[in-house]
Protein backbone atom coordinates (compact mmCIF):
# COMPACT_ATOMS: atom_id res chain seq x y z
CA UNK A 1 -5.54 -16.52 -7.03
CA UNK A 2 -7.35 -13.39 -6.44
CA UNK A 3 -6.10 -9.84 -6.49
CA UNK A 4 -5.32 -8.53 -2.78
CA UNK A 5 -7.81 -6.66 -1.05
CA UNK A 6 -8.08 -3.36 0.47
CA UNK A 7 -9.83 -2.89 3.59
CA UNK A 8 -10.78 0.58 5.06
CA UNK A 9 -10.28 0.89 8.90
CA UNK A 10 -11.92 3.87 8.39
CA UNK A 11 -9.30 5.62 10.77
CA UNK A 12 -10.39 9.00 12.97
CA UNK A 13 -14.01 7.68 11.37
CA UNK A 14 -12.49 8.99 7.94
CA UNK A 15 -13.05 7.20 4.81
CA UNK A 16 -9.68 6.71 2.67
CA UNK A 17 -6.91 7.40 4.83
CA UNK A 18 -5.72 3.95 6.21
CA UNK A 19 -6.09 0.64 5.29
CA UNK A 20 -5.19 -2.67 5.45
CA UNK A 21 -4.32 -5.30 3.00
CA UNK A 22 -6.14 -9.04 2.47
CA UNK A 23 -3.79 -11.20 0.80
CA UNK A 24 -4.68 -15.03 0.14
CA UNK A 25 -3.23 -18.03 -0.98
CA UNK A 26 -3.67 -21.37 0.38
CA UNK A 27 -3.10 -19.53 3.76
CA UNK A 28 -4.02 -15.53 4.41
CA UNK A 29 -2.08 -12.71 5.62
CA UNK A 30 -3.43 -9.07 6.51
CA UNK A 31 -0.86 -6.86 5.89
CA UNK A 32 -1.13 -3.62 8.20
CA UNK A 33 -3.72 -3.39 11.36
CA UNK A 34 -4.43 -0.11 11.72
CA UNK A 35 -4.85 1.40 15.29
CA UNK A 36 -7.00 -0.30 18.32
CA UNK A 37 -9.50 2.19 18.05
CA UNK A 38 -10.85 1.20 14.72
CA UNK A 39 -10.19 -2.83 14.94
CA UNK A 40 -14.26 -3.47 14.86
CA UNK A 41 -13.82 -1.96 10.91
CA UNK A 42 -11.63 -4.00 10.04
CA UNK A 43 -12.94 -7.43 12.28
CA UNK A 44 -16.30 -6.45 10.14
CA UNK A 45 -14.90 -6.21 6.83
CA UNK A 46 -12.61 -9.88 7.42
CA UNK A 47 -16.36 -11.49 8.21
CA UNK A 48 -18.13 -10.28 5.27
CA UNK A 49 -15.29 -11.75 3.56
CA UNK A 50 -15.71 -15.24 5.29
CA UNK A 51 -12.36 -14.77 6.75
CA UNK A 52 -12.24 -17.23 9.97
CA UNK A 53 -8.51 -17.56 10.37
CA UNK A 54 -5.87 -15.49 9.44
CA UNK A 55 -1.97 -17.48 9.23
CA UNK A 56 -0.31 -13.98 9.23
CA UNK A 57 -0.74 -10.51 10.63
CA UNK A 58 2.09 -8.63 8.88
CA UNK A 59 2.91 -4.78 10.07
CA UNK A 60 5.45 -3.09 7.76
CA UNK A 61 6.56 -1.12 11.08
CA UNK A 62 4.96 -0.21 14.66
CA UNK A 63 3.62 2.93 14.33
CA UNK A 64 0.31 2.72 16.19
CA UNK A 65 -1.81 3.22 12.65
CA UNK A 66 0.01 0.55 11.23
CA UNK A 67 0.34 -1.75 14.40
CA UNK A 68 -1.81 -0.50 17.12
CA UNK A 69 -4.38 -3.57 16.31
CA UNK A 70 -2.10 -5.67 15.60
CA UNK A 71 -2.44 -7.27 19.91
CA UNK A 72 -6.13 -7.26 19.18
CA UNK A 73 -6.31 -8.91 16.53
CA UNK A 74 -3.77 -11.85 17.75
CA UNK A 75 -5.93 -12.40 20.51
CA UNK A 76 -9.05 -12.59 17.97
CA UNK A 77 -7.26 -15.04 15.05
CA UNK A 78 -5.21 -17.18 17.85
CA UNK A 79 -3.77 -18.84 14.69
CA UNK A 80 -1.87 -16.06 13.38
CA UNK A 81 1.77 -15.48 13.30
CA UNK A 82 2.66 -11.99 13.89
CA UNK A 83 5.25 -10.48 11.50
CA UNK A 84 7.45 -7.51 12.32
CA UNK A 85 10.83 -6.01 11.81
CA UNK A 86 13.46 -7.12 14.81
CA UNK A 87 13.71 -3.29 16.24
CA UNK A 88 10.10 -3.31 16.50
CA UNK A 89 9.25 -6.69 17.61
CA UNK A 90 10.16 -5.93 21.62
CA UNK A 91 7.74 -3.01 21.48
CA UNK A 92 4.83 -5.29 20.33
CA UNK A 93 5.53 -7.69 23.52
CA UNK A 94 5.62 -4.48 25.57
CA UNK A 95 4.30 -1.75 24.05
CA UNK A 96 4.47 0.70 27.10
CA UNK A 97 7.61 2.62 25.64
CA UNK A 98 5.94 2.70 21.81
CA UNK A 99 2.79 4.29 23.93
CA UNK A 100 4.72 6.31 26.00
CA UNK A 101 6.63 7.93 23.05
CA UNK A 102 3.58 8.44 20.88
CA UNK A 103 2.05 10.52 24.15
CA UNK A 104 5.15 12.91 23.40
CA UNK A 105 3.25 13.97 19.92
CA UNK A 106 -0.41 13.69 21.07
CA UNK A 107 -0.91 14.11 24.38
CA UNK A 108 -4.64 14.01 26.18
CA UNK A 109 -5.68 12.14 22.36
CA UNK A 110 -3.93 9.35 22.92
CA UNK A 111 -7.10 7.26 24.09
CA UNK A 112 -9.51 9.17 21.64
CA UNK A 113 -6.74 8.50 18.39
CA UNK A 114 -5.60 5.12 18.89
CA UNK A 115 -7.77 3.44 21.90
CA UNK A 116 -4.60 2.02 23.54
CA UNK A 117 -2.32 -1.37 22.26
CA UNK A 118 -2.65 -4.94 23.44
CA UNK A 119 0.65 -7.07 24.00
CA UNK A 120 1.31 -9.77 21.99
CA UNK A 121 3.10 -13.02 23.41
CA UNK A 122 6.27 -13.56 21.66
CA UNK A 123 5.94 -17.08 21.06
CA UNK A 124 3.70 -15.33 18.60
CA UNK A 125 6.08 -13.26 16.69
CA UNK A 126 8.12 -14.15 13.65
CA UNK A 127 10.98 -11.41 13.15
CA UNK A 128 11.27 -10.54 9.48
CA UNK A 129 14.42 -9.21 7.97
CA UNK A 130 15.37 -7.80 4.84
CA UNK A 131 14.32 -10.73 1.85
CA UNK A 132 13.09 -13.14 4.26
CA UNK A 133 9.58 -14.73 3.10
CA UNK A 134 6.05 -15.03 4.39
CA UNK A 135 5.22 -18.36 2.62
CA UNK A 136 1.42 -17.90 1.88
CA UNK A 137 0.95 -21.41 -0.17
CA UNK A 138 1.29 -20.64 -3.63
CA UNK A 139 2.12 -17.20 -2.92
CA UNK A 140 4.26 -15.13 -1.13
CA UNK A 141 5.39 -11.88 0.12
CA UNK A 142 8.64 -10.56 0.48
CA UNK A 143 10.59 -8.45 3.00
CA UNK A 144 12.05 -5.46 1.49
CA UNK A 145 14.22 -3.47 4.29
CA UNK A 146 12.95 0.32 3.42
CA UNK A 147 14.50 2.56 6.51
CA UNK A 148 13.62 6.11 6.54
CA UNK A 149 10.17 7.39 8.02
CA UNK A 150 11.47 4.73 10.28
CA UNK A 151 14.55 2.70 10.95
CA UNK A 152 12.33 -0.45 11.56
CA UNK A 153 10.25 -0.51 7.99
CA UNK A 154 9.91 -2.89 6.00
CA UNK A 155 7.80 -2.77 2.27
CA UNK A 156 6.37 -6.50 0.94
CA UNK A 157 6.19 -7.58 -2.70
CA UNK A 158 3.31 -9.62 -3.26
CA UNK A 159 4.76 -12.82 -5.43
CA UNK A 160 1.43 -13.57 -7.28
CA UNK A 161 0.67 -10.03 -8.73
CA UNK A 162 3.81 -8.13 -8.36
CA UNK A 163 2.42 -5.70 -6.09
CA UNK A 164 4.00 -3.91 -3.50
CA UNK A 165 2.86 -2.88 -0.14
CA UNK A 166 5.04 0.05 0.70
CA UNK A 167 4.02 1.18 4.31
CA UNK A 168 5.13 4.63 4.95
CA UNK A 169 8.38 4.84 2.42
CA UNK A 170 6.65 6.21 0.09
CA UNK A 171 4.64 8.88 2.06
CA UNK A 172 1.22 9.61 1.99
CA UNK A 173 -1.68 10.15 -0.65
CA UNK A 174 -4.55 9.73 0.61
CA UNK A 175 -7.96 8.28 -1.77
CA UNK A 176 -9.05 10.77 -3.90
CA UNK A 177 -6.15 12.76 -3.59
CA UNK A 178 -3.27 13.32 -6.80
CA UNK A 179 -0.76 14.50 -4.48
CA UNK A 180 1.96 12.46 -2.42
CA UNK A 181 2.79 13.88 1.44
CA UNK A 182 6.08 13.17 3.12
CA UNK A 183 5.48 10.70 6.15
CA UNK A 184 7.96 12.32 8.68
CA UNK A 185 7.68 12.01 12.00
CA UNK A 186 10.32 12.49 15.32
CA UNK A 187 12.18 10.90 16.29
CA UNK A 188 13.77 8.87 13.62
CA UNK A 189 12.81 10.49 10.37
CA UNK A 190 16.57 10.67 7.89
CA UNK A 191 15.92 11.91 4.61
CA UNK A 192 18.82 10.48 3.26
CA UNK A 193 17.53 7.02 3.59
CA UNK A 194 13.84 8.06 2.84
CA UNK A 195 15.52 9.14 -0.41
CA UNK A 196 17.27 5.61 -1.03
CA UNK A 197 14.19 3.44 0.00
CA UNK A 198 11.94 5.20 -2.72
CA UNK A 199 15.06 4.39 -5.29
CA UNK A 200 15.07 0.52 -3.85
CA UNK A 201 11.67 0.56 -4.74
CA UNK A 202 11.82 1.34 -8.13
CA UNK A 203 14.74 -0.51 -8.64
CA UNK A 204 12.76 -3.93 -8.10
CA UNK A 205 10.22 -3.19 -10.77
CA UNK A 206 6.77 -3.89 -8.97
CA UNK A 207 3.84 -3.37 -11.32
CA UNK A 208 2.39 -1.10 -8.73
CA UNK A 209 2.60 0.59 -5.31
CA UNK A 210 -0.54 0.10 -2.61
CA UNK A 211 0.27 2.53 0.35
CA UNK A 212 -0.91 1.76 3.75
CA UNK A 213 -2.51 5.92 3.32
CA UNK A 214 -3.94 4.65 0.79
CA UNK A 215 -4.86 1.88 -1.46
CA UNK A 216 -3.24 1.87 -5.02
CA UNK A 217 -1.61 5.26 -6.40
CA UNK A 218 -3.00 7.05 -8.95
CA UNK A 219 0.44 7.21 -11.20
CA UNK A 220 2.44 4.62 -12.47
CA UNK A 221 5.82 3.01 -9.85
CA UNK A 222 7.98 5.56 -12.08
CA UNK A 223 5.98 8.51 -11.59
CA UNK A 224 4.96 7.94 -8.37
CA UNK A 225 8.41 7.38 -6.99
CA UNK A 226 9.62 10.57 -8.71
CA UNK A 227 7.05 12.41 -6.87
CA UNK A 228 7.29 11.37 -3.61
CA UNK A 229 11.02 12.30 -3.88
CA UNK A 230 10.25 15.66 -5.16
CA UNK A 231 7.68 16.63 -2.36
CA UNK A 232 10.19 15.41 0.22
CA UNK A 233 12.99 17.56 -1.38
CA UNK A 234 10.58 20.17 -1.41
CA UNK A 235 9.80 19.78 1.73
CA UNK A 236 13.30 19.65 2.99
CA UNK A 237 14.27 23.23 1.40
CA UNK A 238 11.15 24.73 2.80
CA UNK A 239 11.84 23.77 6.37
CA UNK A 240 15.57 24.47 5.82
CA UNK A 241 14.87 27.92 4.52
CA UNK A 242 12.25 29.05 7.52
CA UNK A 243 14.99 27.06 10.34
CA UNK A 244 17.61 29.60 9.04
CA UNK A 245 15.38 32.50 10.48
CA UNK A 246 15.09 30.18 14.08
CA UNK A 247 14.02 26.88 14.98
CA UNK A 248 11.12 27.34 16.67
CA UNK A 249 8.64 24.32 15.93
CA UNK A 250 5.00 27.07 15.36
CA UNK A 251 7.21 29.18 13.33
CA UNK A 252 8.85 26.99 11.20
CA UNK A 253 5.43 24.83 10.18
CA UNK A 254 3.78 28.38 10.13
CA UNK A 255 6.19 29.02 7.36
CA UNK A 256 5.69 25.54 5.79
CA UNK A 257 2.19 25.67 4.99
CA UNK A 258 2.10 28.87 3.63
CA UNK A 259 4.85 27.46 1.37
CA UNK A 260 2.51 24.48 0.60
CA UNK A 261 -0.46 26.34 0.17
CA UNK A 262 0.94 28.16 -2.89
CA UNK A 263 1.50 24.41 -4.34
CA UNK A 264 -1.27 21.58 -5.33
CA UNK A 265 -1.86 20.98 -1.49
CA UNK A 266 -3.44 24.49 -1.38
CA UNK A 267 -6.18 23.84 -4.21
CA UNK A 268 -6.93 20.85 -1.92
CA UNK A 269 -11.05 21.26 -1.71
CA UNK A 270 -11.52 21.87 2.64
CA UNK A 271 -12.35 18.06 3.03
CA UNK A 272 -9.27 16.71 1.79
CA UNK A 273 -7.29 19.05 3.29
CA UNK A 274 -8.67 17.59 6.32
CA UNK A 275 -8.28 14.18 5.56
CA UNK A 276 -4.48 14.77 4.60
CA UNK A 277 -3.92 16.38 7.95
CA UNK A 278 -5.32 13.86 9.98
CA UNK A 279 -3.19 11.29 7.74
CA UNK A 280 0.13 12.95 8.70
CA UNK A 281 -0.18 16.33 9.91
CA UNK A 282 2.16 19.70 9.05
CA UNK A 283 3.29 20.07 12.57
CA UNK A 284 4.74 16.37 12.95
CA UNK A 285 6.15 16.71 9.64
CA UNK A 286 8.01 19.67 10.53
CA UNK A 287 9.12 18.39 13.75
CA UNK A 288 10.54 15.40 12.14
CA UNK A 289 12.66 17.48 9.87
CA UNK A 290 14.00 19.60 12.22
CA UNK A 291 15.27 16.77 14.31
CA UNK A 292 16.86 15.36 11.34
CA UNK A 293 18.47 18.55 10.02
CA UNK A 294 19.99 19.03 13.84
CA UNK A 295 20.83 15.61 14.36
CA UNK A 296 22.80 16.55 11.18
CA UNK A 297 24.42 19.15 12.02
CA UNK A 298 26.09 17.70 15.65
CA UNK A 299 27.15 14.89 13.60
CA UNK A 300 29.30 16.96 10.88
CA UNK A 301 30.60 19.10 13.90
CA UNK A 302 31.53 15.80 15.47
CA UNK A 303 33.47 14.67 12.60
């Protein structure tokens, strides 16, 4: 059976930052959709392939960059099965409240960002829980439940090559880039089980790690998981050190990315720097962290 495939949806009309997986066996799955706005990328790419039918859209959560296609895409393979975590499988029937939120974070660029989110029928949707497994025909992927940049994440382990398709628990490193960025966004970010995720991870041994931003990492599972840990530790001291002067949002992401600019993300040539913003930007980052620390802090004043 062949290796899986990574497609570029080209997201923002940037080359590296998103993609989506081709996996085949006797049947074929696309793991990840990427947003609306971009669908005609990744339609394109499935017909040079010869891809006529797809048995599976998986979506490791329903973020729009991960899901956002996912209603287009239904409609265009009426074959497919659409596979999703049960919190997020309600917002994929109706995805008013999943649009609604995202307007929260970017306003007027909704439209521009992520060209809006078809429904998908729910006779259509298979909810996936932690283990269960997409039965490809000779090959199969795994659910593994992954909680953290989201509470509705899951990661897949591809049976035939041992890969593993981790989403947004691992964070973000973009192609090209030898540096991980934490994925944290409001309102559900928790560090703590971001943290224990990226340990699940490594405890089941894949031989490597394909993020969703993007494609295969350029370290081993070992390394890479130790990374991503570190930069969201580092991360969480930096934000926890400029909240203890205030918790204003501008200051505290002000303070941030001076902070990162005196690590590797500061050498970044302009370009990438670009590209890793528009992946997951400082600002959302921050915000995410400061909801978690507060969130926090009520709950240990509760107890």
């Amino acid at each position: 059976m062949s290796a899986p495939t990574v497609i570029d949806t080209k997201m923002h009309g940037l080359d590296g930052i998103t993609g989506t997986f081709l996996v085949t066996g006797d049947g074929t799955a696309l793991v990840e959709t990427g947003p609306k706005s971009v669908v005609h990328n990744v339609v394109g790419a499935l017909e040079e392939a010869g891809i006529d039918r797809l048995d599976w859209i998986v979506v490791t959560h329903i973020h729009l960059d991960h899901a956002g296609a996912a209603g287009t895409l239904a409609q265009r393979f009426p074959e497919a099965t659409i596979a999703v975590h049960p919190v997020g499988a309600p917002h994929l029937v109706d995805p008013a409240k999943l649009w609604s939120s995202a307007s929260r974070i970017y306003g007027d660029d909704m439209e521009r960002l992520w060209g809006g989110i078809d429904p998908i029928a729910p006779e259509r949707i298979k909810t996936i829980d932690d283990g269960d497994i997409i039965d490809l025909g000779g090959r199969s992927l795994a659910a593994v439940e992954t909680p953290g940049h989201a509470s509705h994440h899951h990661a897949y382990l591809d049976s035939e090559t041992g890969i593993m398709f981790t989403g947004d628990a691992m964070g973000v490193s973009p192609q090209g880039i030898n540096a991980f960025r934490p994925a944290t966004p409001p309102p559900e970010f928790d560090l703590d089980a971001t943290l224990s995720s990226i340990q699940k991870i490594r405890r089941i041994e894949p031989t490597a790690l394909w993020l969703t931003h993007y494609g295969p990492t350029d370290v081993g599972v070992d390394e890479a998981c130790a990374q991503a840990t570190d930069v969201l530790n580092q991360w969480a001291g930096w934000v926890e050190k400029a909240r203890s002067s205030g918790n204003d949002l501008d200051q505290v992401t002000a303070s941030v990315q001076r902070a990162a600019a005196q690590e590797l993300e500061g050498a970044l040539p302009e370009d990438d720097a670009a590209r890793m913003e528009m992946t997951t930007s400082y600002r959302m980052n921050v915000s995410g962290y400061l909801r978690y620390f507060d969130k926090r802090e009520k709950a240990q004043q509760a107890s």
